[in-house]
C-alpha atoms as a PDB file:
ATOM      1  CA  UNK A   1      17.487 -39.453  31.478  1.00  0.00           C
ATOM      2  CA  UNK A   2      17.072 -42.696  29.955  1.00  0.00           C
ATOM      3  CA  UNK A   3      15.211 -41.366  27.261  1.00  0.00           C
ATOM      4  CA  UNK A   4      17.802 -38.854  26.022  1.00  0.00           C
ATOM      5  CA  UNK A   5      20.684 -41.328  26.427  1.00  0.00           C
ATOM      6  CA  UNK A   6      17.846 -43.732  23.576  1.00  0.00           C
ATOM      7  CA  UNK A   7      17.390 -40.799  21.392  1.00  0.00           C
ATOM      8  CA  UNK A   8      20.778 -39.897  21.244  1.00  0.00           C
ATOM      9  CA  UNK A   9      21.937 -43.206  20.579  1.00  0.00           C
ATOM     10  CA  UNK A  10      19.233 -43.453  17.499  1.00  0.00           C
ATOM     11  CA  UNK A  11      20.232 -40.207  16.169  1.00  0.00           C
ATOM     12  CA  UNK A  12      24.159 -41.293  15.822  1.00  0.00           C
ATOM     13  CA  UNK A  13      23.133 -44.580  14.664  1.00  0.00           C
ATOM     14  CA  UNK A  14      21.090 -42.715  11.916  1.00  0.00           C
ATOM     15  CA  UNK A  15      23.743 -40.537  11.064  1.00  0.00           C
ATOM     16  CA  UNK A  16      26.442 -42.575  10.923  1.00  0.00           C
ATOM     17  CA  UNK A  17      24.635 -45.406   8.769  1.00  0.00           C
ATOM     18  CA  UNK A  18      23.208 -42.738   6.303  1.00  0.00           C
ATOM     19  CA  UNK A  19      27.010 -41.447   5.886  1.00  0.00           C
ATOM     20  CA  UNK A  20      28.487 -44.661   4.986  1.00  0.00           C
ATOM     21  CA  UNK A  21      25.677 -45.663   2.601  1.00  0.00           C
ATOM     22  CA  UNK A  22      25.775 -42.473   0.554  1.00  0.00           C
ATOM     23  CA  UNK A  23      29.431 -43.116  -0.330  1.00  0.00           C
ATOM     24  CA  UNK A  24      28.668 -46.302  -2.117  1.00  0.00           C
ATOM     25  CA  UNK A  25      27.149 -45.708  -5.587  1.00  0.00           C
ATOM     26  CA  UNK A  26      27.213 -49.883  -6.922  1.00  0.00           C
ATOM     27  CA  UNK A  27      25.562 -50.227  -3.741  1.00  0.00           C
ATOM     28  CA  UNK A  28      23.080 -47.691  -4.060  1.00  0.00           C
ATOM     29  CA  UNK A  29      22.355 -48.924  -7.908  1.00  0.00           C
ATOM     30  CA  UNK A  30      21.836 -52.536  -6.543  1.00  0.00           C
ATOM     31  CA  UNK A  31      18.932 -51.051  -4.412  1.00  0.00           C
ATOM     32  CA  UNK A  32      17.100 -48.751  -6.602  1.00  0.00           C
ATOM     33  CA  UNK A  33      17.225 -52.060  -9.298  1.00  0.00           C
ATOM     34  CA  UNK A  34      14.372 -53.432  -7.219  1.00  0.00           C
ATOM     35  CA  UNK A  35      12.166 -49.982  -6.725  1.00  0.00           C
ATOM     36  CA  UNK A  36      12.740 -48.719 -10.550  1.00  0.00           C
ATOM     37  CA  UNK A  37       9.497 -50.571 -11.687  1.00  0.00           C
ATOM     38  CA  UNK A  38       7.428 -48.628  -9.308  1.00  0.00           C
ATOM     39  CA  UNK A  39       9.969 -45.444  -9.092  1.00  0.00           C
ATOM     40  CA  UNK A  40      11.775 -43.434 -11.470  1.00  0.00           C
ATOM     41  CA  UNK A  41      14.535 -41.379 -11.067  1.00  0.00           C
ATOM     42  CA  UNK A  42      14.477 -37.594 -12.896  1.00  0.00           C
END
């Protein structure tokens, strides 16, 4: 039981976080700034 109530938890705390951080472009630019010498976007 305790196991279900842990992955349940994780999955809204996955979903939730994903949600909110999608919505912010600047944010998302800010981040991808430090992975665009290794990454590129097409």
């Amino acid at each position: 039981m305790r196991a279900i109530a842990f992955f349940a938890t994780v999955c809204v705390a996955i979903l939730v976080t994903s949600q909110s951080q999608a919505q912010d472009a600047a944010a998302g630019e800010k981040v991808f700034a430090k992975c665009k010498a290794c990454h590129v976007v097409d």
